[in-house]
PDB file of N, CA and C in Angstrom:
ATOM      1  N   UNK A   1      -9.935  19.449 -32.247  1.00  0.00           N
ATOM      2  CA  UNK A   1      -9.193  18.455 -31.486  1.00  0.00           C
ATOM      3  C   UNK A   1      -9.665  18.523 -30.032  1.00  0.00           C
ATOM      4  N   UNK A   2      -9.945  17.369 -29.265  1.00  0.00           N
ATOM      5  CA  UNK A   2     -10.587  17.522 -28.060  1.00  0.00           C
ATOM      6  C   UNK A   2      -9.483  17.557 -27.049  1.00  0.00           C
ATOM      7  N   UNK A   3      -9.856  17.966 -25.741  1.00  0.00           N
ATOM      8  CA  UNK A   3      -8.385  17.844 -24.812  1.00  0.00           C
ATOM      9  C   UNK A   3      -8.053  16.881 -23.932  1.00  0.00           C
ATOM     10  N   UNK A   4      -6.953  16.538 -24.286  1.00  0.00           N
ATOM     11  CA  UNK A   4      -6.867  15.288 -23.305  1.00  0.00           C
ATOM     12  C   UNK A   4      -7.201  15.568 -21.737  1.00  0.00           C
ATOM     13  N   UNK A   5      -7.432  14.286 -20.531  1.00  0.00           N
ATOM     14  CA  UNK A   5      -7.938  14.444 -19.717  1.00  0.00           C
ATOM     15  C   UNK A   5      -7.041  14.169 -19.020  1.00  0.00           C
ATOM     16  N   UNK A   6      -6.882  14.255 -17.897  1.00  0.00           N
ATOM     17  CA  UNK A   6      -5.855  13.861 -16.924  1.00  0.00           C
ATOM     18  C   UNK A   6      -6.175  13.957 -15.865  1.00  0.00           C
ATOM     19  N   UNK A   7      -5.678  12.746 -14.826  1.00  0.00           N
ATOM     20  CA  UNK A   7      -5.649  12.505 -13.565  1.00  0.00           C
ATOM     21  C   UNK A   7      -4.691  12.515 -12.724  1.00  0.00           C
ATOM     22  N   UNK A   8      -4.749  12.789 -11.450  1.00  0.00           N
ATOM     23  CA  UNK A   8      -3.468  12.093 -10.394  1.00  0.00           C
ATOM     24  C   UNK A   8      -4.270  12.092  -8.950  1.00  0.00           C
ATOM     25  N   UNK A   9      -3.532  10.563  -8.892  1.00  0.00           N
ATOM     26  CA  UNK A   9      -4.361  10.221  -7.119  1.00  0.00           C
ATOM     27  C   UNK A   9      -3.106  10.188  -6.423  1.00  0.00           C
ATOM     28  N   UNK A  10      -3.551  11.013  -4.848  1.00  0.00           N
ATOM     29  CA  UNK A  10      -2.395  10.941  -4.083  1.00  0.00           C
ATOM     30  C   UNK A  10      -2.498  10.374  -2.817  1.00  0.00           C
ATOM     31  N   UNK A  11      -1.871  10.321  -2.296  1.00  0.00           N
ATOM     32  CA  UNK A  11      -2.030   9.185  -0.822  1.00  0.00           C
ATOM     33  C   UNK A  11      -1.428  10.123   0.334  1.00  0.00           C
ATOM     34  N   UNK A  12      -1.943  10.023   1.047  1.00  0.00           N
ATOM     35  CA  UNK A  12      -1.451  10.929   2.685  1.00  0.00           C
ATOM     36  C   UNK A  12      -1.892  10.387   4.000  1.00  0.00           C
ATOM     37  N   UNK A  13      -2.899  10.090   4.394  1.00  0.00           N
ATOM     38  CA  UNK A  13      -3.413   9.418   5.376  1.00  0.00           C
ATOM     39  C   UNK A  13      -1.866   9.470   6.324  1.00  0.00           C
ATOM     40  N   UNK A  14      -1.355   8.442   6.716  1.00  0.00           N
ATOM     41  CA  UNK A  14      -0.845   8.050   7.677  1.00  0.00           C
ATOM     42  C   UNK A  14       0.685   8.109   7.361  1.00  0.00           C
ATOM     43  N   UNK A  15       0.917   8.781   5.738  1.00  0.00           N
ATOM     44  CA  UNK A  15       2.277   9.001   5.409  1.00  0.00           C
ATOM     45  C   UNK A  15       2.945  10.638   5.789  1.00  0.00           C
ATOM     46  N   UNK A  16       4.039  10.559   5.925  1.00  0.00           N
ATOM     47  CA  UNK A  16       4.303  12.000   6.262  1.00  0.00           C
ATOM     48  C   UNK A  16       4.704  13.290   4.978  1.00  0.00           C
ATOM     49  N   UNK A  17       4.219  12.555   4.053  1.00  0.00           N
ATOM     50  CA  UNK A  17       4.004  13.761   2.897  1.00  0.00           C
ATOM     51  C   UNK A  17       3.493  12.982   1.949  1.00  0.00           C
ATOM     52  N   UNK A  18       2.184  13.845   0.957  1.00  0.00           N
ATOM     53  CA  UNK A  18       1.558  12.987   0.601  1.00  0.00           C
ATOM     54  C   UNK A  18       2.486  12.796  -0.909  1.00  0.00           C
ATOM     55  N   UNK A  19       2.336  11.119  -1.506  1.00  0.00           N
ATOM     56  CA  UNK A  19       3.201  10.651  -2.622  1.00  0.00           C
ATOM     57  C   UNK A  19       2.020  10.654  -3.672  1.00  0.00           C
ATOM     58  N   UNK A  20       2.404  10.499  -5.122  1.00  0.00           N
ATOM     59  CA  UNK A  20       1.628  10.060  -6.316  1.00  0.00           C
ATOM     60  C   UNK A  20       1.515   8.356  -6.265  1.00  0.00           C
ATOM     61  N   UNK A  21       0.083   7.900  -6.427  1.00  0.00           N
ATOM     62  CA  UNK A  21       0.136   6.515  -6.183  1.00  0.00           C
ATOM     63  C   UNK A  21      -1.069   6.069  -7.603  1.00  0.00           C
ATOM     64  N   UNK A  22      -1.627   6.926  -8.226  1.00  0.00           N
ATOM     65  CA  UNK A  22      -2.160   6.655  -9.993  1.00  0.00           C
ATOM     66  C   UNK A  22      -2.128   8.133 -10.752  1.00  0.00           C
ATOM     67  N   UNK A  23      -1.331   7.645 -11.729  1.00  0.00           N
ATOM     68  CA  UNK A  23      -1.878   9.040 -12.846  1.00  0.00           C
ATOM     69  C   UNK A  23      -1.992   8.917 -14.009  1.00  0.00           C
ATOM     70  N   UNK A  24      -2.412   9.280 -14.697  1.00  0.00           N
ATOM     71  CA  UNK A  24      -2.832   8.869 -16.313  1.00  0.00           C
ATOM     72  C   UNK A  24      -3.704   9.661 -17.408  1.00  0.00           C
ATOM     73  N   UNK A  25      -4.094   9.359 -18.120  1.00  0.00           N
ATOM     74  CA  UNK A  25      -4.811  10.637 -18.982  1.00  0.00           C
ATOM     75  C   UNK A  25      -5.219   9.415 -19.639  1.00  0.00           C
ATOM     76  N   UNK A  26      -7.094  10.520 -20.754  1.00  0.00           N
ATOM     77  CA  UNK A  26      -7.964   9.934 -21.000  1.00  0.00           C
ATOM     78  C   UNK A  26      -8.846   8.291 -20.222  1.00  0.00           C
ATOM     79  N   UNK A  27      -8.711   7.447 -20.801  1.00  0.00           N
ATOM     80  CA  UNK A  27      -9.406   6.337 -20.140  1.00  0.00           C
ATOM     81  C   UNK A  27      -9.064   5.723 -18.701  1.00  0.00           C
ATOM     82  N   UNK A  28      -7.199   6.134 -18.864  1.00  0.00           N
ATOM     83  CA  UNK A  28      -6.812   5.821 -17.514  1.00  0.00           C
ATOM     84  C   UNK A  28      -7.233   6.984 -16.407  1.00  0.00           C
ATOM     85  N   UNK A  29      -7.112   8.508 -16.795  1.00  0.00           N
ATOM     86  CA  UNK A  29      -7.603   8.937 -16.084  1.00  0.00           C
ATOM     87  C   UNK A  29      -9.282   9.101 -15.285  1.00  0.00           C
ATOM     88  N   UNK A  30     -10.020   8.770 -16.603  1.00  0.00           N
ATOM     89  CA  UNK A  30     -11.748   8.403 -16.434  1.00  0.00           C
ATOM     90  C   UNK A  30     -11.818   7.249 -15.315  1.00  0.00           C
ATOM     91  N   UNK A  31     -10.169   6.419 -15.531  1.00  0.00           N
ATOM     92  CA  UNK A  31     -11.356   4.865 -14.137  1.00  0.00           C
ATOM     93  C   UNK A  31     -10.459   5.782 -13.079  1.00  0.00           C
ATOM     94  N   UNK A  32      -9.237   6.472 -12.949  1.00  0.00           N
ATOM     95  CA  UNK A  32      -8.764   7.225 -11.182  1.00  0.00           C
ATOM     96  C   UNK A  32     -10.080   7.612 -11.115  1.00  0.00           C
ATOM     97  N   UNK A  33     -10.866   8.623 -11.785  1.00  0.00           N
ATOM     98  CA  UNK A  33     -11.634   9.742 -10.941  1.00  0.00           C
ATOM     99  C   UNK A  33     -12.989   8.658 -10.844  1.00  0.00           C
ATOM    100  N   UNK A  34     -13.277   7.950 -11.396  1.00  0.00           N
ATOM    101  CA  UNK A  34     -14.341   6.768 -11.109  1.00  0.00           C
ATOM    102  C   UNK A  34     -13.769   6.431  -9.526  1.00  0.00           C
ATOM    103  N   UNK A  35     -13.085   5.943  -9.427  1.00  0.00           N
ATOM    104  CA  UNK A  35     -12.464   5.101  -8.283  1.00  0.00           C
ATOM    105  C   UNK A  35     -12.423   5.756  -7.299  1.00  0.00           C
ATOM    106  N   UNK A  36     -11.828   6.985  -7.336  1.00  0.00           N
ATOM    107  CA  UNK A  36     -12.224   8.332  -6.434  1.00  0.00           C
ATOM    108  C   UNK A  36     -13.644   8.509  -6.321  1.00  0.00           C
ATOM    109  N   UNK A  37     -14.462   8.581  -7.031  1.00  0.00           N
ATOM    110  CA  UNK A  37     -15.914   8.862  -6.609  1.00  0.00           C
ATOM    111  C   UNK A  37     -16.612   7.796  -5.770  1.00  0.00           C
ATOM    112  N   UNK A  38     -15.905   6.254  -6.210  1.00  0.00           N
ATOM    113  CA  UNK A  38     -16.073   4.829  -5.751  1.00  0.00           C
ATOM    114  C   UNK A  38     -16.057   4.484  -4.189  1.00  0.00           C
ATOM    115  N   UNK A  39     -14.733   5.354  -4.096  1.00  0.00           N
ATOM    116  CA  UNK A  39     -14.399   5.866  -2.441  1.00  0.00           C
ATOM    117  C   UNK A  39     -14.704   6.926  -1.572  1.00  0.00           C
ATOM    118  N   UNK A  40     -15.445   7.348  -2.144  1.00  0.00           N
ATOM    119  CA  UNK A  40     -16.047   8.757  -1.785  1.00  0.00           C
ATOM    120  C   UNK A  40     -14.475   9.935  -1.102  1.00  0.00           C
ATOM    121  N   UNK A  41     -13.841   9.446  -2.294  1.00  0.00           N
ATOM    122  CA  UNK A  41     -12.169  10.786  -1.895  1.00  0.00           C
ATOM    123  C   UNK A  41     -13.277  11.901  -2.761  1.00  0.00           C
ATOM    124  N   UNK A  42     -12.445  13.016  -2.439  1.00  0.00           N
ATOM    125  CA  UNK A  42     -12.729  14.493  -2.891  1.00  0.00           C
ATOM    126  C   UNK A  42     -11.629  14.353  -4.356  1.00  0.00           C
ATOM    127  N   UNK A  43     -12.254  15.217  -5.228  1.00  0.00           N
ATOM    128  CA  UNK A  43     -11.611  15.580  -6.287  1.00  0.00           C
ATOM    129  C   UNK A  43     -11.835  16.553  -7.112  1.00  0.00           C
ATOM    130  N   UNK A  44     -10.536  16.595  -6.673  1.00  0.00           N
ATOM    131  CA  UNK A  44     -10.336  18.611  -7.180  1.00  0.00           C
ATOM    132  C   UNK A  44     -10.142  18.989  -8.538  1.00  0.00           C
ATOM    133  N   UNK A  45     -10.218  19.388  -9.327  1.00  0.00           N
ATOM    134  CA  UNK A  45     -10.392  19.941 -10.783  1.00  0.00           C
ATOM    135  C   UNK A  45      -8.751  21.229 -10.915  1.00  0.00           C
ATOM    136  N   UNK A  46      -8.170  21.132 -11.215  1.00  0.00           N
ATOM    137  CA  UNK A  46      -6.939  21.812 -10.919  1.00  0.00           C
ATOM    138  C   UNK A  46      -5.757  21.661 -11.864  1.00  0.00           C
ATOM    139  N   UNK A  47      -6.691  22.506 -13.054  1.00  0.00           N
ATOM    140  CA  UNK A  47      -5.781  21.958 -14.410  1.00  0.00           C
ATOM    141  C   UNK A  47      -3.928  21.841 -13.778  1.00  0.00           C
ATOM    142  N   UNK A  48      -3.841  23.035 -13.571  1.00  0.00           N
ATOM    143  CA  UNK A  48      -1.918  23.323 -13.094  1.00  0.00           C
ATOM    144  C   UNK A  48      -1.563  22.586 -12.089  1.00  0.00           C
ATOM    145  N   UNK A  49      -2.306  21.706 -11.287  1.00  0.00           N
ATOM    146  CA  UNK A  49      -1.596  21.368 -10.197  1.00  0.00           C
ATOM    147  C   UNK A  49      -1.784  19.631 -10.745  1.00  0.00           C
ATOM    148  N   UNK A  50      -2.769  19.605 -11.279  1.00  0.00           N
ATOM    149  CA  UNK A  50      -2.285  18.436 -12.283  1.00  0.00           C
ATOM    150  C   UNK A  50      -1.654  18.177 -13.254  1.00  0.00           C
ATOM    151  N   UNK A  51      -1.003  18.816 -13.912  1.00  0.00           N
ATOM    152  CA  UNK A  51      -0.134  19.464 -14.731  1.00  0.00           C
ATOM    153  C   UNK A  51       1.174  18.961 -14.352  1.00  0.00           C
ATOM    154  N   UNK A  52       1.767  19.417 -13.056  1.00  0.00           N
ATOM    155  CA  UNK A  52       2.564  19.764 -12.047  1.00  0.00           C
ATOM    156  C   UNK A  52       3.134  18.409 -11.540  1.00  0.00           C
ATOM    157  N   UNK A  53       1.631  17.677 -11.083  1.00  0.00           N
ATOM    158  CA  UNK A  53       1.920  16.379 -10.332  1.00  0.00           C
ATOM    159  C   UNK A  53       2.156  15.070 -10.980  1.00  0.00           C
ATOM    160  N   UNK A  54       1.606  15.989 -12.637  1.00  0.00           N
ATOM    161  CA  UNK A  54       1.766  14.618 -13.212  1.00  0.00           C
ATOM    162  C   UNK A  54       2.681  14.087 -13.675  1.00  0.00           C
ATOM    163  N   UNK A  55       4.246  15.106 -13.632  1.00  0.00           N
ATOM    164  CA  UNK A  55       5.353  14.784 -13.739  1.00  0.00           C
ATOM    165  C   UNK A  55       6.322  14.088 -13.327  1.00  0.00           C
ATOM    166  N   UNK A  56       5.543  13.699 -12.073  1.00  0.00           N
ATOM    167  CA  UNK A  56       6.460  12.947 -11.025  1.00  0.00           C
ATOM    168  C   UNK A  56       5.840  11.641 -11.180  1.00  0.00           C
ATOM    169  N   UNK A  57       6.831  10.665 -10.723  1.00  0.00           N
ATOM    170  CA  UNK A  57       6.533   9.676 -10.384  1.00  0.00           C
ATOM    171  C   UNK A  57       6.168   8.748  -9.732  1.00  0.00           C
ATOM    172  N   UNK A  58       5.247   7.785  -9.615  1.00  0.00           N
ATOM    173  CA  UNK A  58       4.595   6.998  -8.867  1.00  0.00           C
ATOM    174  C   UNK A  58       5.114   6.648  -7.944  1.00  0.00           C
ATOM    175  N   UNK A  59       4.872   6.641  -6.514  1.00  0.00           N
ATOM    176  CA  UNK A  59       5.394   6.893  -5.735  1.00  0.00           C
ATOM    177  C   UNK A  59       6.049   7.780  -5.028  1.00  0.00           C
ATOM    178  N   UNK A  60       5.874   8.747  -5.701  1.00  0.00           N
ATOM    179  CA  UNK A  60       7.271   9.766  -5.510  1.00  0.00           C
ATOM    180  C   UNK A  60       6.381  10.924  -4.546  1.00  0.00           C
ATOM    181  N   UNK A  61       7.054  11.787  -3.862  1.00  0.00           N
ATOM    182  CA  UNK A  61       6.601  12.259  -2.818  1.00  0.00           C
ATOM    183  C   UNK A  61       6.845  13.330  -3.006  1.00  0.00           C
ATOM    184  N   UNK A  62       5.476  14.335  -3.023  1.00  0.00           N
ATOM    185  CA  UNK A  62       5.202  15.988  -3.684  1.00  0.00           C
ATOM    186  C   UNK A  62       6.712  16.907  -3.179  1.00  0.00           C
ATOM    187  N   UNK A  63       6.966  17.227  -4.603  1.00  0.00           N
ATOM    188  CA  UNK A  63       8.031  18.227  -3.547  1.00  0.00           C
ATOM    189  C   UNK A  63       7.572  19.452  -3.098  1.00  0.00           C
ATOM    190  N   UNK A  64       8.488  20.128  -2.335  1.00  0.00           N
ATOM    191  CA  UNK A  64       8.361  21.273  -1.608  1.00  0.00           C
ATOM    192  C   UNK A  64       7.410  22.380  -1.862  1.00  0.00           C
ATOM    193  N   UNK A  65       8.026  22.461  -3.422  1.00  0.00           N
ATOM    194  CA  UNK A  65       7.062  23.500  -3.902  1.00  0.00           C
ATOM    195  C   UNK A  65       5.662  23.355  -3.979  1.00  0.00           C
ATOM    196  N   UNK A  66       5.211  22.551  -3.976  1.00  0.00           N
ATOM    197  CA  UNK A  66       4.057  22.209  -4.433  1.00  0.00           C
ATOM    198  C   UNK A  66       3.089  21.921  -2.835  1.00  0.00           C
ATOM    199  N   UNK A  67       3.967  21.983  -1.958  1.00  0.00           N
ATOM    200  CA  UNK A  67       3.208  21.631  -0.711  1.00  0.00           C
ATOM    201  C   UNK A  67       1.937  22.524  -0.668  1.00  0.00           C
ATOM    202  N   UNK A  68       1.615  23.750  -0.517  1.00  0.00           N
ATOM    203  CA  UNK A  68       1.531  24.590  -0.721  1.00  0.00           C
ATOM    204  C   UNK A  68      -0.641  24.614  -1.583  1.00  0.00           C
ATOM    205  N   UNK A  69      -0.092  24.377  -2.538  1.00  0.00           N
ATOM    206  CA  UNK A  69      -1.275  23.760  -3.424  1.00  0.00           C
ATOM    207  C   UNK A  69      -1.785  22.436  -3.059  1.00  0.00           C
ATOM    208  N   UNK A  70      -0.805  21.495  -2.649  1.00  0.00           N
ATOM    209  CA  UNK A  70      -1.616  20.595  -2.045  1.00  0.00           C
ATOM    210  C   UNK A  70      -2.213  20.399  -0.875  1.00  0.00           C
ATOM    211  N   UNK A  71      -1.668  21.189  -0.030  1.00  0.00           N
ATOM    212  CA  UNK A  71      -2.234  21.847   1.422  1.00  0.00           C
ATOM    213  C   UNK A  71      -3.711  22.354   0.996  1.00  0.00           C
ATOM    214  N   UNK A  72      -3.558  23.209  -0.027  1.00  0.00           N
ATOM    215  CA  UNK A  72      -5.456  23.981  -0.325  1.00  0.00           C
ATOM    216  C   UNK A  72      -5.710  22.635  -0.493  1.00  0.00           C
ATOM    217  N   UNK A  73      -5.785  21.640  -1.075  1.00  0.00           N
ATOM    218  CA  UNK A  73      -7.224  20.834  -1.496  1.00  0.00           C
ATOM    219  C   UNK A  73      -7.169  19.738  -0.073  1.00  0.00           C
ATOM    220  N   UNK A  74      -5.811  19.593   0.470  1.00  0.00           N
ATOM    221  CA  UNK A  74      -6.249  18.556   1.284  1.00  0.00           C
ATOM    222  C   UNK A  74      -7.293  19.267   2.233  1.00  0.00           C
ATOM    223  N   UNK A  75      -6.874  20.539   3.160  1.00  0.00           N
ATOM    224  CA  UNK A  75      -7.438  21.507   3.738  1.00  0.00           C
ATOM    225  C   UNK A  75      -9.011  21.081   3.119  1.00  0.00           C
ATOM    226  N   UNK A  76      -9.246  21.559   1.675  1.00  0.00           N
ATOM    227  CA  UNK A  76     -10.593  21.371   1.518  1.00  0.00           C
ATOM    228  C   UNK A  76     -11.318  20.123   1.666  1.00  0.00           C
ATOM    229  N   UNK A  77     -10.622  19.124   1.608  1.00  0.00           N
ATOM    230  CA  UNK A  77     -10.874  17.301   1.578  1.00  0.00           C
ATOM    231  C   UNK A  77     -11.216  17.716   3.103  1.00  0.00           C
ATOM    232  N   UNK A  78     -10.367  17.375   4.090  1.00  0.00           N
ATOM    233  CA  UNK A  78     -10.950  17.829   4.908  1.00  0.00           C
ATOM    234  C   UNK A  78     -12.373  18.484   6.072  1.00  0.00           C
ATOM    235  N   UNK A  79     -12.320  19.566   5.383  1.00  0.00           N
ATOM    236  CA  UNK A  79     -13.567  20.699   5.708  1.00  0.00           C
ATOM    237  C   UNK A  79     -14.165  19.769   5.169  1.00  0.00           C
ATOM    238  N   UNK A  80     -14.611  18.937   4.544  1.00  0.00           N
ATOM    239  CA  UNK A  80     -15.858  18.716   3.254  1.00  0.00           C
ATOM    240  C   UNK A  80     -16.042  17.533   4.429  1.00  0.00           C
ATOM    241  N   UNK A  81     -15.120  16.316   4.773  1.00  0.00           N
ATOM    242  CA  UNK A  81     -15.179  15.044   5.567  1.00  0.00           C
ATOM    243  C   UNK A  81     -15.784  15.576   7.180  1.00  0.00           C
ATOM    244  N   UNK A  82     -15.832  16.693   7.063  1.00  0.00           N
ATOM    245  CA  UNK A  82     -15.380  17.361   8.928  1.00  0.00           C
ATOM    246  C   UNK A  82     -14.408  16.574   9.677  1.00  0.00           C
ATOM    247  N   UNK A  83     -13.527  16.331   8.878  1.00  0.00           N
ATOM    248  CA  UNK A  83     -12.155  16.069   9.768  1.00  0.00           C
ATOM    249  C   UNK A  83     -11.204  16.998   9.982  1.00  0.00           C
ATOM    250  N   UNK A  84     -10.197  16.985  11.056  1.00  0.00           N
ATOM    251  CA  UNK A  84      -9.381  17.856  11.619  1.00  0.00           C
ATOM    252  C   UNK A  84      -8.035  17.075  11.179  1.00  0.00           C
ATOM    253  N   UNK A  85      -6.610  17.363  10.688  1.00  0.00           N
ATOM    254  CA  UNK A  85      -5.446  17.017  10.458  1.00  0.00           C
ATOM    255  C   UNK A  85      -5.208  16.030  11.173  1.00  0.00           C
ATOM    256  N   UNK A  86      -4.697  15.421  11.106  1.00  0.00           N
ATOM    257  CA  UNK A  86      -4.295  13.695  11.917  1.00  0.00           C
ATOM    258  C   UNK A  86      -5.631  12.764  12.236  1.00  0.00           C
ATOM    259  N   UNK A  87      -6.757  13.019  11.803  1.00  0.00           N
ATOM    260  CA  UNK A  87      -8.060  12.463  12.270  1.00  0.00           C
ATOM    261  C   UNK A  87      -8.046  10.985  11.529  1.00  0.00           C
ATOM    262  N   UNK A  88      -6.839  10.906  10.253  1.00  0.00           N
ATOM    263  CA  UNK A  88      -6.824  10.015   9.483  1.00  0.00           C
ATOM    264  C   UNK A  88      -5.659   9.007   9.659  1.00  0.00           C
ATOM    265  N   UNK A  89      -5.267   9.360  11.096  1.00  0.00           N
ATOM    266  CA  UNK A  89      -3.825   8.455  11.173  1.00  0.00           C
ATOM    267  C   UNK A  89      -4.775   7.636  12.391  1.00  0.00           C
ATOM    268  N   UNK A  90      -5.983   7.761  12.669  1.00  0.00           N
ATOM    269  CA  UNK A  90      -6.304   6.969  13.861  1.00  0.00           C
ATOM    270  C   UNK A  90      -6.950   5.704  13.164  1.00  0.00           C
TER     271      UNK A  90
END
């Protein structure tokens, strides 16, 4: 049996915590991470934290716990863009 695939795209830029804005598994998840590559976003591989995010709902805005883990990849989005925190609200 093969494993299903799964996605979640999140949004932060200019919001003050970042929300879930696509998530989906197999084909739906194949066109997020297309679309992500489309836009040149970063994308992180993170079985548990996709796991995690994919529970919530669209729109819905990471809770607390999870800040944490999503801090590492934005942090890495980031480093990778050479941008500095707020570089994306201008």
């Amino acid at each position: 049996m093969s494993r299903q695939r799964e996605a979640v795209a999140l949004a932060y830029g200019k919001l003050e915590t970042p929300i879930v804005v696509a998530k989906g598994s197999d084909e739906v998840a194949l066109a997020i991470i297309a679309e992500a590559k489309k836009q040149n976003v970063y994308i992180a591989q993170d079985a548990q934290l996709v796991s995690a995010l994919s529970r919530l709902d669209l729109e819905q805005e990471i809770p607390r716990d999870l800040y944490v883990a999503v801090a590492v990849v934005l942090s890495w989005a980031y480093w990778l863009k050479d941008m500095k925190p707020g570089d994306e609200k201008r």
